[in-house]
N, C-alpha and C. Protein backbone atom coordinates (compact mmCIF):
# COMPACT_ATOMS: atom_id res chain seq x y z
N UNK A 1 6.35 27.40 3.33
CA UNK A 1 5.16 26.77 2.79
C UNK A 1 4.88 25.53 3.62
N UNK A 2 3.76 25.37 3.83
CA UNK A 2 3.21 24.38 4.79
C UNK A 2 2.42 23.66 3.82
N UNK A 3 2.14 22.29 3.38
CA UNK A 3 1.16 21.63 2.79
C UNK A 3 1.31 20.32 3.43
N UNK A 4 -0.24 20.12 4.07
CA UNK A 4 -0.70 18.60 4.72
C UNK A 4 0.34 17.48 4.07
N UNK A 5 0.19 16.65 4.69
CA UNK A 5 0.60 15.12 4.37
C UNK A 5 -0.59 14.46 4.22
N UNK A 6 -1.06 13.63 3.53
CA UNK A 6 -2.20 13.07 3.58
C UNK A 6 -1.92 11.43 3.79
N UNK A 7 -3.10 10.59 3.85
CA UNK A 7 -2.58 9.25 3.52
C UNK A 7 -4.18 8.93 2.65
N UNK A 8 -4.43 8.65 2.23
CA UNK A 8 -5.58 7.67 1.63
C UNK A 8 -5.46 6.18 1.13
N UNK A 9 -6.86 6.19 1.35
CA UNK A 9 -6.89 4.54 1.04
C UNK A 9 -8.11 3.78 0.03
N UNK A 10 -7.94 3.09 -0.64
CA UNK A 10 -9.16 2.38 -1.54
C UNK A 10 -9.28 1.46 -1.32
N UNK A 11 -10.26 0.85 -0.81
CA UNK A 11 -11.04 -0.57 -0.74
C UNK A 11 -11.50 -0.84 -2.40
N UNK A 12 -11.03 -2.37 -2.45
CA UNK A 12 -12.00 -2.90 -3.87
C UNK A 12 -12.12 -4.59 -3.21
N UNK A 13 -13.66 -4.45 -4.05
CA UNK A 13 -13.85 -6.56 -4.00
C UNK A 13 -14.87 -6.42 -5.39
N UNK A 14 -14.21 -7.42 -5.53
CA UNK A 14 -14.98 -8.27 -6.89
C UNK A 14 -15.74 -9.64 -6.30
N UNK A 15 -16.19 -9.75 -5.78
CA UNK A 15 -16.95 -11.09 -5.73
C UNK A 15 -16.38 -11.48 -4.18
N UNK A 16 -15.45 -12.23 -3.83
CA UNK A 16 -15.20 -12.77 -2.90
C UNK A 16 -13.15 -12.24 -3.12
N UNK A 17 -13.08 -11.42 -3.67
CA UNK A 17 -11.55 -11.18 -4.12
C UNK A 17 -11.52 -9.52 -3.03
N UNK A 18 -10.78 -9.32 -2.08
CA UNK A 18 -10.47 -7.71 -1.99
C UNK A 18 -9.28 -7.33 -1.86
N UNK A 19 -8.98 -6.16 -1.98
CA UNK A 19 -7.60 -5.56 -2.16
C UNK A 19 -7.97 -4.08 -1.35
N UNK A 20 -6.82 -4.00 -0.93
CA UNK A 20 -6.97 -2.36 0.01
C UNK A 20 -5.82 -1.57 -0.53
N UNK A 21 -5.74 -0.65 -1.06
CA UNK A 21 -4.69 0.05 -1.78
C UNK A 21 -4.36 1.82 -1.16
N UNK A 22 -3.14 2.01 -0.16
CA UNK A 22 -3.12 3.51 0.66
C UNK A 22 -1.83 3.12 0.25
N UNK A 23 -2.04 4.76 -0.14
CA UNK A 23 -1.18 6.09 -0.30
C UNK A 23 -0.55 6.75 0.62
N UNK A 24 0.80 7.48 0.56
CA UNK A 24 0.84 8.17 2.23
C UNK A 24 1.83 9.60 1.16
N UNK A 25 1.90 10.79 1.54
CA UNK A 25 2.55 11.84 0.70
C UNK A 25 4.09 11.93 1.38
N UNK A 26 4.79 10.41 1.54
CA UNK A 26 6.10 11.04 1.49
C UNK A 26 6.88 10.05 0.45
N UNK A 27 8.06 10.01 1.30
CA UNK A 27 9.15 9.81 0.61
C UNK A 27 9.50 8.12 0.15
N UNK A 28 9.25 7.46 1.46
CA UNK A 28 9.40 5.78 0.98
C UNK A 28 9.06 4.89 2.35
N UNK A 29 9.25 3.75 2.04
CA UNK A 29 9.11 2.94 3.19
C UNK A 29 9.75 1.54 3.06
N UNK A 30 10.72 0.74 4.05
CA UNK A 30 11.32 -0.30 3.85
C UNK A 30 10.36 -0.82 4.52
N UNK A 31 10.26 -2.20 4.58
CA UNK A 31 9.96 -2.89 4.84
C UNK A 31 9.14 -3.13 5.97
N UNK A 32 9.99 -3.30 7.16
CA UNK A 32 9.82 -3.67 8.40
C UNK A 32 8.93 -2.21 8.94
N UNK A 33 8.96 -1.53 7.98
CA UNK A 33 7.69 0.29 8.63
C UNK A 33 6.49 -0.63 7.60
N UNK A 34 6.56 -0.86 6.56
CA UNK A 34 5.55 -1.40 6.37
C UNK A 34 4.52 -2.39 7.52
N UNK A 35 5.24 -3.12 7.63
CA UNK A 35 4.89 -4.16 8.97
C UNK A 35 4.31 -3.46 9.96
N UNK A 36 5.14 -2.51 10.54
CA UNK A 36 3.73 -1.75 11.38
C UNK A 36 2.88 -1.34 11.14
N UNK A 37 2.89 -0.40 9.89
CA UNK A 37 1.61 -0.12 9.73
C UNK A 37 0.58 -1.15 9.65
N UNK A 38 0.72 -2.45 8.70
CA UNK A 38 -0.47 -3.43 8.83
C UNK A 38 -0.75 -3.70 10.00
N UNK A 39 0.21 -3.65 10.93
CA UNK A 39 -0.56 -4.32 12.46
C UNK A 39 -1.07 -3.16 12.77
N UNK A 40 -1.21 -2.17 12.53
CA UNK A 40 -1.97 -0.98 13.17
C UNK A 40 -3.44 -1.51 12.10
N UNK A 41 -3.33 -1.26 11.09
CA UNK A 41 -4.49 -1.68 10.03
C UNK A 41 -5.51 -2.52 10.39
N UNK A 42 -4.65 -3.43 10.36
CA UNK A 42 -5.31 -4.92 10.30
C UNK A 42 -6.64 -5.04 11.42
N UNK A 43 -6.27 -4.89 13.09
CA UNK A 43 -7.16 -5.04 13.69
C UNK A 43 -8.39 -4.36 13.69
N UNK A 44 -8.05 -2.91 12.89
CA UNK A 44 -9.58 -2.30 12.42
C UNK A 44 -10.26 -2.45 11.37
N UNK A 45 -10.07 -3.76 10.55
CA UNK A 45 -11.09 -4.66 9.17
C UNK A 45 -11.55 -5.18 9.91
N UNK A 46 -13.19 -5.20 9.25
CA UNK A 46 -14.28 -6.13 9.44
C UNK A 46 -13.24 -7.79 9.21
N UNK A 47 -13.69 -8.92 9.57
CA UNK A 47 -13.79 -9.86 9.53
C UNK A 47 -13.25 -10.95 8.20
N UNK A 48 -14.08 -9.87 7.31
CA UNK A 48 -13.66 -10.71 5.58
C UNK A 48 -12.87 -9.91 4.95
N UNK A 49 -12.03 -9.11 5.45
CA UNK A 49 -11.15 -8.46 5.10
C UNK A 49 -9.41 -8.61 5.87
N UNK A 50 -9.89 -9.72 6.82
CA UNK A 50 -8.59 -10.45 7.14
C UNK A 50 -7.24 -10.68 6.68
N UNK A 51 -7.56 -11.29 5.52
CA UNK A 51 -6.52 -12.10 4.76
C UNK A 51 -6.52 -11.19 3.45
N UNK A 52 -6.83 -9.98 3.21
CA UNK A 52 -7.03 -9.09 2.25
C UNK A 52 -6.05 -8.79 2.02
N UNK A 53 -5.21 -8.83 0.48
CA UNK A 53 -3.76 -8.31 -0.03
C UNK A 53 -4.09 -7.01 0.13
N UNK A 54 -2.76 -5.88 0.79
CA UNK A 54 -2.80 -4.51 1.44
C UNK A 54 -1.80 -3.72 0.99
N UNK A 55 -1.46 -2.94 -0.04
CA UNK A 55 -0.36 -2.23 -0.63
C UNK A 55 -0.19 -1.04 -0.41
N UNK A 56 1.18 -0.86 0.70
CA UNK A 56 1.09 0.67 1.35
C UNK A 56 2.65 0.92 0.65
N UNK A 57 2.08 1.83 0.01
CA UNK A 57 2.88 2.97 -1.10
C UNK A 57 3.18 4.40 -1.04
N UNK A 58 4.22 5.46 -1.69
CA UNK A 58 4.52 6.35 -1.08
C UNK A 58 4.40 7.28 -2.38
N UNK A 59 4.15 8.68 -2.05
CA UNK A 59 4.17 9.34 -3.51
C UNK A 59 5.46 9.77 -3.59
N UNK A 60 6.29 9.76 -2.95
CA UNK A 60 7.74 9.76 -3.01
C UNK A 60 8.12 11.14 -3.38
N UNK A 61 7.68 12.15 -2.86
CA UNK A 61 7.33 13.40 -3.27
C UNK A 61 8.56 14.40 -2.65
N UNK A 62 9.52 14.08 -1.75
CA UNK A 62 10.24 14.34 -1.19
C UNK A 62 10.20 15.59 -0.21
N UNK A 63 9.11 15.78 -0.13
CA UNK A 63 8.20 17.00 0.96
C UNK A 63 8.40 16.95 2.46
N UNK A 64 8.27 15.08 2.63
CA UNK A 64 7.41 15.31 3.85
C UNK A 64 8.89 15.19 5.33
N UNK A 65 8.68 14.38 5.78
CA UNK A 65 9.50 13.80 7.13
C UNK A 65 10.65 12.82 6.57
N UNK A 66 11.52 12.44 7.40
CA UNK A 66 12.11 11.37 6.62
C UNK A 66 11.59 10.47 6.83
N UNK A 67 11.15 9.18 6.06
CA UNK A 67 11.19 8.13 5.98
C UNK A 67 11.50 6.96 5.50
N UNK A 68 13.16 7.40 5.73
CA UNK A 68 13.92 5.95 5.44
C UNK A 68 14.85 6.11 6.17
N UNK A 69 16.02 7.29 6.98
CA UNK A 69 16.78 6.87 7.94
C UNK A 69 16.74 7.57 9.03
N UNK A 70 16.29 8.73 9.05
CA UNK A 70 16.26 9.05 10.54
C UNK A 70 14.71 9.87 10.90
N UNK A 71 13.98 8.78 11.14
CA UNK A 71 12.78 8.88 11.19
C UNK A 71 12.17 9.50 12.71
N UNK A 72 11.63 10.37 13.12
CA UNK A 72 10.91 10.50 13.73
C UNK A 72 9.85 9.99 14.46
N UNK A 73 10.47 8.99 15.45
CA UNK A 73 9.21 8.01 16.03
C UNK A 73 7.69 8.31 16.47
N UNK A 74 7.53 9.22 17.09
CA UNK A 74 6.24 9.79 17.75
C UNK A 74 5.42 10.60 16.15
N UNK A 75 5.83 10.77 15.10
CA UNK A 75 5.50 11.36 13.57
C UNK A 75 5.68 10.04 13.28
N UNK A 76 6.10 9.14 13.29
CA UNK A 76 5.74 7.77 12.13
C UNK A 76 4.37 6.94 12.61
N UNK A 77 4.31 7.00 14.33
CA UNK A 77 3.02 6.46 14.99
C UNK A 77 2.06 7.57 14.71
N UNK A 78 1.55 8.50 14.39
CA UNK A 78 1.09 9.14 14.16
C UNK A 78 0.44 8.81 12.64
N UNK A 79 1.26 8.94 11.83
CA UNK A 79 1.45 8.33 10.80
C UNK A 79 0.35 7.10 10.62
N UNK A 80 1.33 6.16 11.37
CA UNK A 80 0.33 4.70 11.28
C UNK A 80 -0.84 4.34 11.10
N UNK A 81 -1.38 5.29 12.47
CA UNK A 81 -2.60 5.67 12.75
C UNK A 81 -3.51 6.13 12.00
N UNK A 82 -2.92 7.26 11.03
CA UNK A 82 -3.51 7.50 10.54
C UNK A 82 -3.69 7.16 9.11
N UNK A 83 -3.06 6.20 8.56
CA UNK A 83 -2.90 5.02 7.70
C UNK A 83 -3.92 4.44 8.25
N UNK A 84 -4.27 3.44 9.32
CA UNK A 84 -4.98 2.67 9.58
C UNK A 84 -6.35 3.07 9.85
N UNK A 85 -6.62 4.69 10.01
CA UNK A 85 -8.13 5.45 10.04
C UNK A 85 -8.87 5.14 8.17
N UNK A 86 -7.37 5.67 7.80
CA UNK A 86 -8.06 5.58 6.38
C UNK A 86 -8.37 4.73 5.37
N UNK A 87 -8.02 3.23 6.46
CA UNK A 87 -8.17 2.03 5.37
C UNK A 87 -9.24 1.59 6.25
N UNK A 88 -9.79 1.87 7.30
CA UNK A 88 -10.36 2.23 7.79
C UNK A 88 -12.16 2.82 7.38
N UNK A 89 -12.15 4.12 7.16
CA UNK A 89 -12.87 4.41 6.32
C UNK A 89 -13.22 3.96 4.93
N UNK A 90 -12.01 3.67 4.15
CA UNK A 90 -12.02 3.03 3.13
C UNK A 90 -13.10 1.86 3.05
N UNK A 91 -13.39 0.96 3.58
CA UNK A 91 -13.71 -0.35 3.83
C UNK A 91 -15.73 0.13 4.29
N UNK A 92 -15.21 0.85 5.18
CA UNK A 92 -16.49 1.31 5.22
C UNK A 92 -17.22 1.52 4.45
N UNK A 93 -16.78 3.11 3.57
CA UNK A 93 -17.64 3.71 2.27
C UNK A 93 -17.70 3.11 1.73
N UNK A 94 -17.62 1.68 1.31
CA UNK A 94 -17.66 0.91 0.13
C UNK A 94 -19.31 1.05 -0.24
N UNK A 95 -19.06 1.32 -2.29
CA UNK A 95 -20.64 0.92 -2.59
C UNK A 95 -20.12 0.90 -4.03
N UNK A 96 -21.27 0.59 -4.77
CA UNK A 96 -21.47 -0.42 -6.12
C UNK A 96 -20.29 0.47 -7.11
N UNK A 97 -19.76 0.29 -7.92
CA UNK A 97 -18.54 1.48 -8.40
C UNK A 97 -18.41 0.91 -9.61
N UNK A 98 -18.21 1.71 -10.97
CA UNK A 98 -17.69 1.36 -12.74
C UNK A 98 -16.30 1.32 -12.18
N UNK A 99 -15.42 1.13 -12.86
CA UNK A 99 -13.95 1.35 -13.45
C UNK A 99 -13.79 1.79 -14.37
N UNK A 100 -12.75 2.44 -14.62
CA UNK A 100 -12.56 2.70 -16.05
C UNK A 100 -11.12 2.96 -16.16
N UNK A 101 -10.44 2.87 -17.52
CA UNK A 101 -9.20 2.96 -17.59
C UNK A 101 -8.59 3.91 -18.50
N UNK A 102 -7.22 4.58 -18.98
CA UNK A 102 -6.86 5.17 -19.76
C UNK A 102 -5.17 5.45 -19.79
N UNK A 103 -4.53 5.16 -21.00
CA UNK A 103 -3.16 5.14 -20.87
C UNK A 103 -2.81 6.03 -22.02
N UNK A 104 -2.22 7.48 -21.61
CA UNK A 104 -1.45 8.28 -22.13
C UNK A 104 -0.08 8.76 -22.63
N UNK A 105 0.72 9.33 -22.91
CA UNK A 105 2.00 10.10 -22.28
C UNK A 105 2.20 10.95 -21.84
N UNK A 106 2.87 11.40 -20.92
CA UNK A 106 2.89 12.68 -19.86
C UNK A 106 4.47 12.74 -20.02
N UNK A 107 4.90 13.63 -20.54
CA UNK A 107 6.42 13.69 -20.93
C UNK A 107 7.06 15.00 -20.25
N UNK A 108 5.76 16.43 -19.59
CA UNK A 108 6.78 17.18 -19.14
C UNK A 108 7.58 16.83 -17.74
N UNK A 109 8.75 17.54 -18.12
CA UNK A 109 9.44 17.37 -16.86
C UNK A 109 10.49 15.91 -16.90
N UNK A 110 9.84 15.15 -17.63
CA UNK A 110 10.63 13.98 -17.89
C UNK A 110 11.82 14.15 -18.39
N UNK A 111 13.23 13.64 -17.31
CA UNK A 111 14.41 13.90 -18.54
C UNK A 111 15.11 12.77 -17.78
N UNK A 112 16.21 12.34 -18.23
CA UNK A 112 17.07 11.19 -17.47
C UNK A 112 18.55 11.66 -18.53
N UNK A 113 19.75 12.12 -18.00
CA UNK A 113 20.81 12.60 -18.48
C UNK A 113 21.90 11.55 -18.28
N UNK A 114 21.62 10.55 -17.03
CA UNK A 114 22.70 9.45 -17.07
C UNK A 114 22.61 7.92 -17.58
N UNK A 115 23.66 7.15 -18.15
CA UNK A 115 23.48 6.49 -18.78
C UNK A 115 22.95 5.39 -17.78
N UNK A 116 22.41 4.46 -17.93
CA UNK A 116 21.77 4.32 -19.45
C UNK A 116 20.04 5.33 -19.55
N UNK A 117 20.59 5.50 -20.36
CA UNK A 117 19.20 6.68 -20.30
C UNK A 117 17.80 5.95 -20.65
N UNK A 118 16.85 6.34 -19.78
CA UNK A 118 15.55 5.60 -19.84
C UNK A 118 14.65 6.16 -20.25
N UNK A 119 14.04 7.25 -20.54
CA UNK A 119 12.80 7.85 -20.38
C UNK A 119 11.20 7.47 -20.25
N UNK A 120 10.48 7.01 -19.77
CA UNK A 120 9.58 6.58 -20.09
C UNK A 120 8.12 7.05 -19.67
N UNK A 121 7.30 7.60 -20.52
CA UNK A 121 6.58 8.78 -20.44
C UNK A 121 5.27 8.11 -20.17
N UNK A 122 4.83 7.05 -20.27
CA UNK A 122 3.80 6.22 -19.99
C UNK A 122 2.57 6.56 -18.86
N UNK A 123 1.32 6.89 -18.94
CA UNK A 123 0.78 7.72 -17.93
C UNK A 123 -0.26 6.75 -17.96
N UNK A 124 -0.38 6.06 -16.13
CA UNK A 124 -1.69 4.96 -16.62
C UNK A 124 -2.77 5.66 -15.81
N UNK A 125 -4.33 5.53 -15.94
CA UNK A 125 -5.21 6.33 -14.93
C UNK A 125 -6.44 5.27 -14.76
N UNK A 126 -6.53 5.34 -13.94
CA UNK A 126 -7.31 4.29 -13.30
C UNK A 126 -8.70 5.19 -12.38
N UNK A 127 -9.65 5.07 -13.18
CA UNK A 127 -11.05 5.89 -12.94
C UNK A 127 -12.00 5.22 -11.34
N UNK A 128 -12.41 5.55 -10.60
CA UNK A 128 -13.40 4.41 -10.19
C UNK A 128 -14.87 5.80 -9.89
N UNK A 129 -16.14 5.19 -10.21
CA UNK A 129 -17.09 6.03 -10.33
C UNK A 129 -18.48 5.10 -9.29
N UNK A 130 -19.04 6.19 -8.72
CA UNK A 130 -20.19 5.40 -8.17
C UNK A 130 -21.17 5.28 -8.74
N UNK A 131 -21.67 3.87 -9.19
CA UNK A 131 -22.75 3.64 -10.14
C UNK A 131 -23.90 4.04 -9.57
N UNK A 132 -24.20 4.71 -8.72
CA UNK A 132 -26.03 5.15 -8.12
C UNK A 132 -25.62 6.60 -8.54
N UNK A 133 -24.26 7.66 -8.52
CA UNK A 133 -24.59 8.71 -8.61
C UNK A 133 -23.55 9.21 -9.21
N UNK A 134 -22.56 8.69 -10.12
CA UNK A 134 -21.91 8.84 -11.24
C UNK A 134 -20.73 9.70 -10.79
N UNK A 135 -20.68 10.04 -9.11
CA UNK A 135 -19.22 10.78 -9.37
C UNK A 135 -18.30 9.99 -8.88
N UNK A 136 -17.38 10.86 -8.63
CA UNK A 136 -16.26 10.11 -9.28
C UNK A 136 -15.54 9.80 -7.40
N UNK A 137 -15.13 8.43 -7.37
CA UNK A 137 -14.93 7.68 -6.02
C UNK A 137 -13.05 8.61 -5.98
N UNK A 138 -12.34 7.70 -6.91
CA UNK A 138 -11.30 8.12 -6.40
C UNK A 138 -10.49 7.82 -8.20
N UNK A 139 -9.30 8.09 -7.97
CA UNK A 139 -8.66 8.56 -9.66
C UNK A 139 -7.23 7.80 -9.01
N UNK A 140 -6.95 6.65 -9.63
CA UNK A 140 -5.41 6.45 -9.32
C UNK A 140 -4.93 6.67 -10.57
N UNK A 141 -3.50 7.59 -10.57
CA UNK A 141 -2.59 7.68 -11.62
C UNK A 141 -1.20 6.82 -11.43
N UNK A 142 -0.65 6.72 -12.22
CA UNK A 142 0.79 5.45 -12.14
C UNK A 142 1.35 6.50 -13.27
N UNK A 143 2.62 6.98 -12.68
CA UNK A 143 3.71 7.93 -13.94
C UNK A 143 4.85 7.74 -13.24
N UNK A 144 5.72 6.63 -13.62
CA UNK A 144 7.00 6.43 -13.07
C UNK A 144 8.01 7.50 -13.37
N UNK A 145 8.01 8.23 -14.36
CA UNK A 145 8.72 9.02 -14.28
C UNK A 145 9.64 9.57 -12.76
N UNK A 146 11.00 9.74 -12.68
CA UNK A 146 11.93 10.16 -11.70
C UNK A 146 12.72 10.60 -12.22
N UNK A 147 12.32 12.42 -12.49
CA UNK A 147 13.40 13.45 -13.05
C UNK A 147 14.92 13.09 -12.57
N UNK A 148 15.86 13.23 -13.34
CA UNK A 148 17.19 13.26 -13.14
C UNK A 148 17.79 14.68 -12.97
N UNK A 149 16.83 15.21 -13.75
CA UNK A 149 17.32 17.06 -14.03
C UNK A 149 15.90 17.86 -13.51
N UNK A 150 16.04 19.23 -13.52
CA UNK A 150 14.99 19.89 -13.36
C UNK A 150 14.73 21.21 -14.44
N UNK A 151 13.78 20.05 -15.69
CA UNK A 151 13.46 20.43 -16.84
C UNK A 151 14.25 20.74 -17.46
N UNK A 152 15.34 20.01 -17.57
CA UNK A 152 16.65 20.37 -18.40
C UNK A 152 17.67 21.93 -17.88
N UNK A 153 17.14 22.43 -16.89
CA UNK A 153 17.64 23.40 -16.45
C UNK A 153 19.17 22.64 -15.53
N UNK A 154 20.53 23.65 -15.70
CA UNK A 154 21.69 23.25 -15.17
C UNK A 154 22.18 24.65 -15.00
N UNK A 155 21.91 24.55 -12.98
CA UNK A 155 22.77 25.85 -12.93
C UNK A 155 24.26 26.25 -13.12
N UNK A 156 24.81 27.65 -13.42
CA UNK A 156 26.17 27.84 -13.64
C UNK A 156 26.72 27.08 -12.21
N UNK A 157 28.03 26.63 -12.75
CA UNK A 157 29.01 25.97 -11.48
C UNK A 157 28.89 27.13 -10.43
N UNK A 158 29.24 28.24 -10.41
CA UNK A 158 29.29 29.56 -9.54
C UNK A 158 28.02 29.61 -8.52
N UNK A 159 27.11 29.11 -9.08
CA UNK A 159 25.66 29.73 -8.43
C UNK A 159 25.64 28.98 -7.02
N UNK A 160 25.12 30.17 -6.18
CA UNK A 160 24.98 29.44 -5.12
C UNK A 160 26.53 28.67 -4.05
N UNK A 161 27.26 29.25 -4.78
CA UNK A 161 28.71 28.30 -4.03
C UNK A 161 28.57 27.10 -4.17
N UNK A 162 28.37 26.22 -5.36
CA UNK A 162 28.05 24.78 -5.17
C UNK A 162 29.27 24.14 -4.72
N UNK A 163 30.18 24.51 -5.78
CA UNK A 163 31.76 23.64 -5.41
C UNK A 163 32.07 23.97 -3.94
N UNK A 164 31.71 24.68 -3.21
CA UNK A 164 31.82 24.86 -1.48
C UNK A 164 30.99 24.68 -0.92
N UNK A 165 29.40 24.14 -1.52
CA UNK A 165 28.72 23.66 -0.68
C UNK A 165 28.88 22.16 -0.42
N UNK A 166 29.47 21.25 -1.65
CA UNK A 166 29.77 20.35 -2.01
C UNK A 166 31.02 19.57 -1.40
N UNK A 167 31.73 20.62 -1.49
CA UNK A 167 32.82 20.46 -0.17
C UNK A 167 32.50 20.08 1.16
């Protein structure tokens, strides 16, 4: 199975306030990868978007490349790049936009088996809509959830040779 990596990005300003908020579909990012990417970013904002707080986040989806120890250099610049197209664009498309908000629970799949056990099913959604033509800009969701199990399913010890794969 092959499925894209994506990265996206959202521009917001309230008045004289902006924030740039990208996504990327992997796994994580320390620090100092953060740092590149803004210097890749940065020099393609207009002017008043300089000093703009910039939050590059991961869906932590465990799909993609590694990114936290043995990273693929020529795939992380790649990467960057294309982080920095889409904050990029972001900044561009900007136009007049509602918000809207909504906080649920989203509980499947949720389980946590080690102590101290946490669960927390909390689902926040964050709407943004274009006020000239009512659809819909972009949808951020926030569900911390991080299965411990997979749906309560526990294979037999036997399956698969675990105790010798484990070895």
């Amino acid at each position: 199975v092959h499925d894209d990596l994506r990265a996206t990005a959202l521009a917001l300003s309230f008045g004289d306030k902006r924030v740039l908020l990208i996504m990327a579909d992997t796994y994580s990012y320390f620090g100092s990868d953060i740092a590149v990417m803004l210097e890749r970013v940065r020099p393609r904002l207009p002017e008043e978007w300089s000093d703009a707080p910039i939050l590059v986040s991961a869906t932590h989806n465990h799909h993609g490349p590694d990114t936290a120890f043995s990273i693929n250099d020529d795939w992380f610049s790649l990467m960057a790049d294309e982080i920095a197209a889409a904050a990029e664009d972001a900044v561009a498309a900007m136009q007049p936009a509602t918000m809207s908000s909504a906080v649920g629970e989203h509980g499947y799949g949720a389980d946590d088996v080690r102590d101290p056990v946490i669960r927390n099913t909390r689902l926040s959604v964050l709407a943004i809509d274009s006020r000239e033509t009512e659809e819909s800009i972009a949808t951020l969701v926030q569900w911390t959830g991080h299965p411990e199990s997979t749906l309560g399913w526990e294979p037999p010890a036997d399956a698969a040779n675990l105790e010798e794969a484990c070895a």
